[in-house]
Protein backbone atom coordinates (compact mmCIF):
# COMPACT_ATOMS: atom_id res chain seq x y z
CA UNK A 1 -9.13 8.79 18.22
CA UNK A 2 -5.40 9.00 19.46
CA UNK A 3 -3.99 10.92 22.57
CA UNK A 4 -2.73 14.04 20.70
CA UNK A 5 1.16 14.17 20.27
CA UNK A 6 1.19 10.16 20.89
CA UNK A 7 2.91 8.12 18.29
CA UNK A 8 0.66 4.86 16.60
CA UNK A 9 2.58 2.65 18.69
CA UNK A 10 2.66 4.45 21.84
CA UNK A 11 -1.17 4.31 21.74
CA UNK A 12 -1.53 0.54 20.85
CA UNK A 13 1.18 -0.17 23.60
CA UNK A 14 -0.86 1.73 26.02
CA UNK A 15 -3.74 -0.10 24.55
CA UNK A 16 -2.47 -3.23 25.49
CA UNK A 17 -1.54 -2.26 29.39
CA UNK A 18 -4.65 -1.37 29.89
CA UNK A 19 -6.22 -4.49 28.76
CA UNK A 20 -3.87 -6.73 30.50
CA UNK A 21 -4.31 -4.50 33.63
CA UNK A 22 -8.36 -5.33 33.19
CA UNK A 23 -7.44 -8.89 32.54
CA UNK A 24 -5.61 -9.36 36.21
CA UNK A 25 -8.62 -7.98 38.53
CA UNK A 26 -10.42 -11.57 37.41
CA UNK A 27 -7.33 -14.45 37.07
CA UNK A 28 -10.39 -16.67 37.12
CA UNK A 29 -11.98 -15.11 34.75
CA UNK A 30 -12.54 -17.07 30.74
CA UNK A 31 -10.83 -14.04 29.50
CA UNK A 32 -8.11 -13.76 31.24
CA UNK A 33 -6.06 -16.55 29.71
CA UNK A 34 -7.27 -15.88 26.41
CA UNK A 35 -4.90 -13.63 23.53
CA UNK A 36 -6.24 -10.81 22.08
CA UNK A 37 -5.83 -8.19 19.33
CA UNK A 38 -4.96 -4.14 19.22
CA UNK A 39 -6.10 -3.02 15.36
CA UNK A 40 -5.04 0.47 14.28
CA UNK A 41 -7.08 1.81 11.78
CA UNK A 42 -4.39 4.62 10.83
CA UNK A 43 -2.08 1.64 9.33
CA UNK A 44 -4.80 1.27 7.13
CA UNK A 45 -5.31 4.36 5.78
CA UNK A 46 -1.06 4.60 5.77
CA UNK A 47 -1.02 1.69 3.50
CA UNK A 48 -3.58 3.01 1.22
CA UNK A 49 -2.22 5.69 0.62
CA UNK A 50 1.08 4.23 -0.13
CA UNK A 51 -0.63 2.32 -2.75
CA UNK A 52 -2.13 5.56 -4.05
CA UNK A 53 1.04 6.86 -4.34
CA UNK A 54 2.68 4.08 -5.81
CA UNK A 55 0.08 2.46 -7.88
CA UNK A 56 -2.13 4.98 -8.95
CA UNK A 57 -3.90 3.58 -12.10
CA UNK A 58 -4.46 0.14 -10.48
CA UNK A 59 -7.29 -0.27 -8.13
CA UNK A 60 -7.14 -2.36 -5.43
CA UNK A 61 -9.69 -5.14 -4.67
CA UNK A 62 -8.45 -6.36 -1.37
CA UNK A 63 -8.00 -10.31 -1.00
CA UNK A 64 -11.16 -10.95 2.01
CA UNK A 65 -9.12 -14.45 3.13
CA UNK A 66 -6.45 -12.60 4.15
CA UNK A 67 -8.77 -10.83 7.29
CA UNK A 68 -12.49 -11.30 7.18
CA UNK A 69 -13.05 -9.31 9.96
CA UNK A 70 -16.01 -7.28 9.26
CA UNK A 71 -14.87 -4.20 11.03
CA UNK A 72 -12.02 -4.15 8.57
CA UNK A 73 -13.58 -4.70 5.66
CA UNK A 74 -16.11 -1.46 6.53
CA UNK A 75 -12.68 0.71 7.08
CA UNK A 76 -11.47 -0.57 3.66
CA UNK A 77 -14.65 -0.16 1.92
CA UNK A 78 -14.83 3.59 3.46
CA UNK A 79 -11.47 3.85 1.55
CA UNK A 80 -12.71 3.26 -1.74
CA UNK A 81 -11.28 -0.19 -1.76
CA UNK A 82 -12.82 -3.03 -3.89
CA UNK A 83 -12.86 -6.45 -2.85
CA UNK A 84 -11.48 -10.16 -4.48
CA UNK A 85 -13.85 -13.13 -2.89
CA UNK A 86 -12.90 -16.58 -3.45
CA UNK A 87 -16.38 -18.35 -2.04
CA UNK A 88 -20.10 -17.54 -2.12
CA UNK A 89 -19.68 -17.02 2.00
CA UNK A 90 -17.11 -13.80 1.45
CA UNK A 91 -18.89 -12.81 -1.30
CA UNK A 92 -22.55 -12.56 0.64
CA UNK A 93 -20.18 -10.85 3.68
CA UNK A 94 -19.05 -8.68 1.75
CA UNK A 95 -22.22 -7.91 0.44
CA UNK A 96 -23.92 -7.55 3.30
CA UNK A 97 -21.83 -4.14 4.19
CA UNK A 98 -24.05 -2.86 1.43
CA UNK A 99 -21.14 -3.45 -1.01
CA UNK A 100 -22.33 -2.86 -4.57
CA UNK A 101 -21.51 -6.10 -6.33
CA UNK A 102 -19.93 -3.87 -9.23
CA UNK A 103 -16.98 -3.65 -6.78
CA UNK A 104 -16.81 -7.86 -6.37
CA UNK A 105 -14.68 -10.33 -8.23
CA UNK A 106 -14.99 -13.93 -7.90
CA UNK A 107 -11.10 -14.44 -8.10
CA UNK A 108 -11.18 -18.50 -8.02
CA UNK A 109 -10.59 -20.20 -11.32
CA UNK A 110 -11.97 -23.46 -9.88
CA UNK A 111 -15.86 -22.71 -8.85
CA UNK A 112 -18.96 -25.24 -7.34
CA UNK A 113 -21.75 -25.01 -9.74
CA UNK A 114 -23.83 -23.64 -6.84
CA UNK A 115 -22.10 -20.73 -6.00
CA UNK A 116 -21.14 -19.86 -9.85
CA UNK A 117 -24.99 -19.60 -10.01
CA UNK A 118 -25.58 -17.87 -6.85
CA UNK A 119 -23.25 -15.30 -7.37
CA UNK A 120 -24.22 -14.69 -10.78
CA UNK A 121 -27.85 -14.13 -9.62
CA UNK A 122 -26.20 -11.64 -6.43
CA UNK A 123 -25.26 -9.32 -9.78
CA UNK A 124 -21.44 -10.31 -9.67
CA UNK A 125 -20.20 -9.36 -13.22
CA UNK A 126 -16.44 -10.94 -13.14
CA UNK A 127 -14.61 -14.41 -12.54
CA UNK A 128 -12.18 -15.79 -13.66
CA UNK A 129 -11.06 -19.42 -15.14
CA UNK A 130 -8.10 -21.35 -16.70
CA UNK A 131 -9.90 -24.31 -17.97
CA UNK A 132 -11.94 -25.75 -20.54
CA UNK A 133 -14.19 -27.33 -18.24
CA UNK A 134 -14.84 -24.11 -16.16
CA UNK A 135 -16.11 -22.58 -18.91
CA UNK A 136 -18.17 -25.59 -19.85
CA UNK A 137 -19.82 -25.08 -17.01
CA UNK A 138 -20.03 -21.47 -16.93
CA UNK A 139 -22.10 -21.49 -19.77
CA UNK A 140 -24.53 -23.97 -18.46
CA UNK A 141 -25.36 -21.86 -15.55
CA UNK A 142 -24.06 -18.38 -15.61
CA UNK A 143 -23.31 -17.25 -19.57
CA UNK A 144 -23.14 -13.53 -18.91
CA UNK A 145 -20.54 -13.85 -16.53
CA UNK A 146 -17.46 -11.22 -17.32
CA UNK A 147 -14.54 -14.05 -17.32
CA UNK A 148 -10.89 -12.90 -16.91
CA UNK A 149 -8.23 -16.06 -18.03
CA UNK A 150 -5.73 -16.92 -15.35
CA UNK A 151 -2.58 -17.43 -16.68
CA UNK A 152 0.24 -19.34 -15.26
CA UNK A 153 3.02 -17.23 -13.38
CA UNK A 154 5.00 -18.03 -10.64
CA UNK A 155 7.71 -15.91 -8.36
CA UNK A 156 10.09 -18.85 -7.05
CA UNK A 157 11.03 -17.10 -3.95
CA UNK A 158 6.98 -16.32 -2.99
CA UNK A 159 5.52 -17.26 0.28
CA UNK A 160 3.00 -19.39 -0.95
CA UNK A 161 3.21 -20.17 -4.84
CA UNK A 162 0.13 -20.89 -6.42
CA UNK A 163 1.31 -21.95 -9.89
CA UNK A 164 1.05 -25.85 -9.00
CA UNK A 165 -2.63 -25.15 -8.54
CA UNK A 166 -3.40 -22.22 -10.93
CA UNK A 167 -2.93 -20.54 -13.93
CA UNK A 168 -3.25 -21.88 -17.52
CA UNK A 169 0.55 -22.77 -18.91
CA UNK A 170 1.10 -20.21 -21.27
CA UNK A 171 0.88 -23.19 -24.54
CA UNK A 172 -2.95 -23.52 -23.43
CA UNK A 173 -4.35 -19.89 -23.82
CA UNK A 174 -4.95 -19.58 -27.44
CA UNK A 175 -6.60 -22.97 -27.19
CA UNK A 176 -8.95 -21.82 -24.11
CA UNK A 177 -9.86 -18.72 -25.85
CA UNK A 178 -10.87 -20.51 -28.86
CA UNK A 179 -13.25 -23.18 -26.71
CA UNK A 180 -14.33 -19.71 -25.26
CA UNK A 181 -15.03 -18.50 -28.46
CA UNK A 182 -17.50 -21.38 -29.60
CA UNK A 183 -19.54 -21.19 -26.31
CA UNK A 184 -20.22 -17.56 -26.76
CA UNK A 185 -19.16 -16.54 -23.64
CA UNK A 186 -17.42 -13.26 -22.53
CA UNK A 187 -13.89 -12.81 -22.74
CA UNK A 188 -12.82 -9.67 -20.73
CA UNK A 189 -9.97 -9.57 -20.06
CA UNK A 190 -6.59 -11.54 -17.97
CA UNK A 191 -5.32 -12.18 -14.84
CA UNK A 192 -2.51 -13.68 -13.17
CA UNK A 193 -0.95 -14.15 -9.88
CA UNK A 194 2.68 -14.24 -9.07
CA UNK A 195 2.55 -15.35 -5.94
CA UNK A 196 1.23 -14.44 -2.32
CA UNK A 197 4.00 -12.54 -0.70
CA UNK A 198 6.21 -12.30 -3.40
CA UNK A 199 9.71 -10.85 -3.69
CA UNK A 200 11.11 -11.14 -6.75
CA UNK A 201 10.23 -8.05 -8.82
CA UNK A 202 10.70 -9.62 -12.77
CA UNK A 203 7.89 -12.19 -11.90
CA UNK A 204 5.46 -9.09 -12.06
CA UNK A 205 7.14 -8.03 -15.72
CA UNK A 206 7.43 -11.91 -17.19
CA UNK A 207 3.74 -11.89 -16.50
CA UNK A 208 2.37 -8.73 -17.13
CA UNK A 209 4.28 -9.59 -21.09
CA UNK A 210 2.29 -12.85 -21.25
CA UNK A 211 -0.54 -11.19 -20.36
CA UNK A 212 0.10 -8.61 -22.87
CA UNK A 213 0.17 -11.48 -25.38
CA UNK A 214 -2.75 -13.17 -24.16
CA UNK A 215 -4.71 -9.88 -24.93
CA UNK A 216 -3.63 -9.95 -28.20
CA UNK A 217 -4.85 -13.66 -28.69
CA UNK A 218 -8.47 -12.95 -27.68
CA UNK A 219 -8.72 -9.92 -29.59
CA UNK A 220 -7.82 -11.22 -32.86
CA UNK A 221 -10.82 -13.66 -32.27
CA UNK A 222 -12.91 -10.55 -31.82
CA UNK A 223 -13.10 -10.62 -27.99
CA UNK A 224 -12.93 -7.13 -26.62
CA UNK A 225 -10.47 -7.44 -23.81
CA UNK A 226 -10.49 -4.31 -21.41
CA UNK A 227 -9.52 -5.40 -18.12
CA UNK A 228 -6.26 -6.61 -16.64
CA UNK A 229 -5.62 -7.99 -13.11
CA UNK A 230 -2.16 -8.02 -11.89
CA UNK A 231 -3.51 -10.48 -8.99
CA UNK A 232 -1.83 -10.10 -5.23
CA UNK A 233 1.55 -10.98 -4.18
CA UNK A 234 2.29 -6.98 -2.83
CA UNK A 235 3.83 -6.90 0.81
CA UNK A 236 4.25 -4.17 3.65
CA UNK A 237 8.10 -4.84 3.67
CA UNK A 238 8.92 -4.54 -0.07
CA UNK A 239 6.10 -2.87 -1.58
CA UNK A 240 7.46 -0.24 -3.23
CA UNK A 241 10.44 -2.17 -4.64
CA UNK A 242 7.80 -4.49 -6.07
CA UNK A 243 5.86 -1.10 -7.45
CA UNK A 244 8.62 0.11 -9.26
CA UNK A 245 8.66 -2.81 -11.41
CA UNK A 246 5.75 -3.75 -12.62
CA UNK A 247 4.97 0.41 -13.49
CA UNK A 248 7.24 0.29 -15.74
CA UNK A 249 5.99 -3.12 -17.51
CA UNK A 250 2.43 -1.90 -17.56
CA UNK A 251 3.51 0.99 -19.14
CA UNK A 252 5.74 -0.68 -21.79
CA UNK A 253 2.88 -3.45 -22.57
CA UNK A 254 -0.64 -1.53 -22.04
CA UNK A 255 0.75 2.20 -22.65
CA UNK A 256 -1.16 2.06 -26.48
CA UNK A 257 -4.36 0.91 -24.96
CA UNK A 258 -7.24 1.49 -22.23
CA UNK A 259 -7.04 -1.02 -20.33
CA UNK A 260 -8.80 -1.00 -16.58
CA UNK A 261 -6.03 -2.78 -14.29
CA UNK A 262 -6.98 -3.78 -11.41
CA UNK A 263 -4.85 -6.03 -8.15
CA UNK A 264 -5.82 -8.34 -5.28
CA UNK A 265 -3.59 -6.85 -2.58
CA UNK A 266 -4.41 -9.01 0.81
CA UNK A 267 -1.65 -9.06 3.44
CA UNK A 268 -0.23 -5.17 1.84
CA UNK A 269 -3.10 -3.57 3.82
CA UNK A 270 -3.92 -6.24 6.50
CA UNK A 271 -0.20 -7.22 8.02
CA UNK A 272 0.77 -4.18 9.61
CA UNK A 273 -2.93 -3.09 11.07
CA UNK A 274 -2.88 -5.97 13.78
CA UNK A 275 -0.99 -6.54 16.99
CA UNK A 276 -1.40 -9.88 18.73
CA UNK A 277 -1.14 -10.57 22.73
CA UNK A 278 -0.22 -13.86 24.37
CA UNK A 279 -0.10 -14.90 27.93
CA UNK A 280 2.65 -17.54 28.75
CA UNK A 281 0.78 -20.14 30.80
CA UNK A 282 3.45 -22.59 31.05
CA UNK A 283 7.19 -22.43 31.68
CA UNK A 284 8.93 -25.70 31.41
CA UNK A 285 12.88 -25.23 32.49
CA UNK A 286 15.48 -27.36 32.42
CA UNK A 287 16.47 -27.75 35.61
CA UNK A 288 19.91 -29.11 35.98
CA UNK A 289 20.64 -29.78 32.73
CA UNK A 290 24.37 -29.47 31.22
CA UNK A 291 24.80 -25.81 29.31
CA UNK A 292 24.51 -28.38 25.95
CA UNK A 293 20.96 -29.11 26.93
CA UNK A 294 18.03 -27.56 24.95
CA UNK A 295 16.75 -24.18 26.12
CA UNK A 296 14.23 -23.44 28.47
CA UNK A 297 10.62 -23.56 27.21
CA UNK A 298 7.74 -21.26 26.91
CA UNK A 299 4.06 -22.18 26.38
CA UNK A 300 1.71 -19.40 25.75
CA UNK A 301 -1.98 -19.25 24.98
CA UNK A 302 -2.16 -19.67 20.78
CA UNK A 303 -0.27 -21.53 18.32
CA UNK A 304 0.28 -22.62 15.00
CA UNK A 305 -3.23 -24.40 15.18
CA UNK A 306 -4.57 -20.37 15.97
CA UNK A 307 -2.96 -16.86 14.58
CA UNK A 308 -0.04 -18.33 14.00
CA UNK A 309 -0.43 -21.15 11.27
CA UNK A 310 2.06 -19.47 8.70
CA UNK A 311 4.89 -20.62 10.75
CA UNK A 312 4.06 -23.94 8.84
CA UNK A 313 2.55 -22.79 5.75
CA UNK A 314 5.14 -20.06 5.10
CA UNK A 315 8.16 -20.34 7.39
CA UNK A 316 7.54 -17.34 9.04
CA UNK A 317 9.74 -16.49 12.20
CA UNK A 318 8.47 -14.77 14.92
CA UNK A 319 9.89 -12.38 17.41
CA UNK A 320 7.90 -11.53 20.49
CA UNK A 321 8.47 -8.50 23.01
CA UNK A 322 8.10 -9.20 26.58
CA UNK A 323 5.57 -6.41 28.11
CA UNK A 324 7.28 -4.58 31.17
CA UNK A 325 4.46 -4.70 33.88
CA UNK A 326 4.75 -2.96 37.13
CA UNK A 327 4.36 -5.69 39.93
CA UNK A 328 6.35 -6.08 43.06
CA UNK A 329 7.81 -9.86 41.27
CA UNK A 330 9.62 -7.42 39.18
CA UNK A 331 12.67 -7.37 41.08
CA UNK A 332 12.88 -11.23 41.28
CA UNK A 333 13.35 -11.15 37.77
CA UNK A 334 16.22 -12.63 36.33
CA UNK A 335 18.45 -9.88 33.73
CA UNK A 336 20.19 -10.58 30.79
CA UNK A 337 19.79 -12.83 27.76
CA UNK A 338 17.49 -15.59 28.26
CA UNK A 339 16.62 -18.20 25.62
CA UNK A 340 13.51 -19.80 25.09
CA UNK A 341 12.22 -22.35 22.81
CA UNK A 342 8.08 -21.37 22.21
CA UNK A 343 5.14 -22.98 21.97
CA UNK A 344 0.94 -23.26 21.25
CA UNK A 345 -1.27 -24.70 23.81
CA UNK A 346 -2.00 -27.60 21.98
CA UNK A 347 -1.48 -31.21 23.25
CA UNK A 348 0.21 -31.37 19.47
CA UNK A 349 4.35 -31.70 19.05
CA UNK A 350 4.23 -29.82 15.81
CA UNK A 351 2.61 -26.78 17.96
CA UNK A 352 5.88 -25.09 18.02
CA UNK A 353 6.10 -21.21 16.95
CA UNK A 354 9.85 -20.81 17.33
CA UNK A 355 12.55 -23.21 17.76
CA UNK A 356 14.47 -20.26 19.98
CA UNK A 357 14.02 -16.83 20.68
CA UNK A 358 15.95 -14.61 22.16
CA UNK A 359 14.92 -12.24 24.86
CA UNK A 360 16.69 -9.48 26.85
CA UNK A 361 15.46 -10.66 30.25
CA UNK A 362 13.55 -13.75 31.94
CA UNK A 363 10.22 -14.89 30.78
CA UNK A 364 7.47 -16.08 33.52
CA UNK A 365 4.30 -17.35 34.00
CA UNK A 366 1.64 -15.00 33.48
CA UNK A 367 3.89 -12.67 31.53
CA UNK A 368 2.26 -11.47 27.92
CA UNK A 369 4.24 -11.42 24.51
CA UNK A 370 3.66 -9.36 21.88
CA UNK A 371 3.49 -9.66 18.48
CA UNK A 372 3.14 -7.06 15.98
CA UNK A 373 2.07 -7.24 12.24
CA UNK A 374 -0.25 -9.90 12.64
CA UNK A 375 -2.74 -8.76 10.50
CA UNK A 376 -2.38 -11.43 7.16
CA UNK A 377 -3.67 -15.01 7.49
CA UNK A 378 -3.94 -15.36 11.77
CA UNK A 379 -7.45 -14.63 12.40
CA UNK A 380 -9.08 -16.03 9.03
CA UNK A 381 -6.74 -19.11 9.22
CA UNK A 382 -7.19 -19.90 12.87
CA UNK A 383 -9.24 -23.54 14.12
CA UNK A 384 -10.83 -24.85 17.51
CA UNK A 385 -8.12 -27.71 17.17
CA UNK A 386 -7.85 -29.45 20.67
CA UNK A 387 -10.86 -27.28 22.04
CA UNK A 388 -9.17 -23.62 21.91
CA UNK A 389 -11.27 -20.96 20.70
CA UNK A 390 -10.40 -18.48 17.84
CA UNK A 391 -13.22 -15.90 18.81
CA UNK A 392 -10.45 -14.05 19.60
CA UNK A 393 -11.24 -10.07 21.26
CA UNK A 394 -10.41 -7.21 19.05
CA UNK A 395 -9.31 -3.58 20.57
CA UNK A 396 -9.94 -1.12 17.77
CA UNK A 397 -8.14 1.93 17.73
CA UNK A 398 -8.70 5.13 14.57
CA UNK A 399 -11.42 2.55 12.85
């Protein structure tokens, strides 16, 4: 547990001195030039509890690609959190926390026959689909599966749209419900998507009306349609903006009926749980150059090939803080603004995390940079590109 009358950052920042301080007894050590993690449990429970506050009919099964880590996964499931799996492998890790598979859906509308079956036969009792040929093959190998249709929806301004890869176009449900209908199989219920890391509220309430819609398709062919997932898309920044609209929609569409609704938050609860530490371990200036000439440079030890690949799959811009270290090099230290272009360790070009950066004094060798809400897509995304690792050491703090 925290120091008592410490604040959650004051205790991952000490956190983080003391493991850099362990680091420097052994340069030569494997660890030493390797980045590492501080995860505070407490942000975890914070965010829950936000949810609970802001979404309380809709229960959260947390998105497992986001941050596999299994320590995580216990603190959510301690929480009362459910989970979304898109593969047979989170699905069996998830499971083997002792999860009851009750609490499991198979959230990926596009299955192999192999783990359609295996799941099926691990007691998972929902999945969803958007095609006629998923469901052609759902009832070859796994008829009493609970399916939920995906439906198309799309928030323009998202991180990551998915609508170019899922969702059935809204011209195509009554037509997959029907094919439904002839196989026998089990019609449950919606879901839909908007988006991961959305930010446009009305995507959530243009949806949550088709779905409303949809649900009245499948019951007038006798399907009894009880369960509605409003899919993922919720972030740490804007979450209860995002809340306050789609209450309201639920309400407006589902208020006559009793509906279970259910979301796939991911990066909501893991984003702001995880700080990330890098060591510069190369400092390339420009030595002589004219003040037009590009900015100093900065290599530290992980890049967009490790925790920090949505820099190209999302754009995102990061802003590291320089942690002050007592040393006697101190006072060599150049003062002031210093700018910095930064980048991986990788013998790649594209291994860039920021094109410049700003910091309020000079940056050295052997100097560490932190990062903080690194929770969402860094470790789960990370590779072994050029021969880096991505075992990458977690501090856990309040788990």
């Amino acid at each position: 547990m925290g120091s008592v009358g410490n604040s959650p950052d004051e205790i991952v920042d000490n956190l983080i001195r003391k493991q850099i301080r362990e680091l420097s007894n052994d340069p030569y050590g494997s660890q030493s030039d390797l980045p590492f993690f501080v995860a505070d449990g407490s942000r975890a429970v914070e965010q829950h509890l936000r949810w609970k506050s802001c979404l309380p009919d809709i229960q959260p099964f947390y998105a497992v690609k986001c941050n596999s880590d299994v320590n995580f996964l216990r603190l959510l499931d301690r929480l009362g959190v459910n989970f979304d799996c898109a593969s047979l492998g989170e699905i069996e890790l998830v499971l083997r926390l002792g999860v009851d598979p009750s609490r499991i859906i198979f959230a990926n509308p596009c299955k192999s026959i192999s783990s359609l079956h295996l799941a099926t036969k691990k007691g998972i009792r929902w999945a969803t689909f958007d095609n006629t040929d998923e469901l052609d093959k759902v009832k070859a190998h796994s008829p009493q599966l609970g399916l939920l249709l995906r439906i198309f929806a799309e928030d323009d301004g998202a991180k990551v749209c998915l609508g170019d890869k899922f969702g059935a176009p809204w011209d195509t449900t009554l037509a997959l419900l029907k094919r439904a209908r002839q196989l026998d199989l089990q019609i449950v219920g919606v879901s839909f998507h908007v988006g991961s890391g959305a930010s446009d509220p009305e995507s959530f309430t243009t949806a949550v009306q088709q779905a409303r819609r949809v649900f009245d398709q499948g019951e007038r062919l006798g399907f009894n349609m009880t369960v509605l997932d409003v899919g993922g898309g919720f972030q740490h920044s804007n979450f209860e903006f995002m809340a306050s609209s789609l209450r309201p929609a639920l309400a407006r569409e589902f208020g006559d009926r009793r509906v279970q609704v259910i979301a796939e938050p991911g990066r909501f609860y893991a984003t702001p749980c995880y700080t990330l530490v890098c060591k510069v371990i190369a400092r390339r200036r420009q030595i002589g150059a004219a003040p037009s000439s590009p900015v100093d440079m900065l290599y530290q030890n992980d890049g967009l090939y490790g925790c920090f690949s949505c820099g190209w799959s999302e754009g995102e811009e990061y802003t590291p803080v320089l942690v002050k270290q007592e040393r006697a090099s101190e006072e060599l230290r150049g003062s002031g603004e210093h700018r910095y272009s930064l980048w991986g360790p990788t013998c790649d070009s594209i291994d860039r995390i920021a094109k410049e950066i700003v910091m309020d004094g000079e940056v050295k060798v052997d100097d560490w940079l932190v990062y903080k809400d690194m929770g969402a897509y860094s470790l789960s995304a990370s590779s072994q590109f050029n021969g880096f690792p991505n075992n990458y050491r977690v501090i856990y703090q309040d788990f």
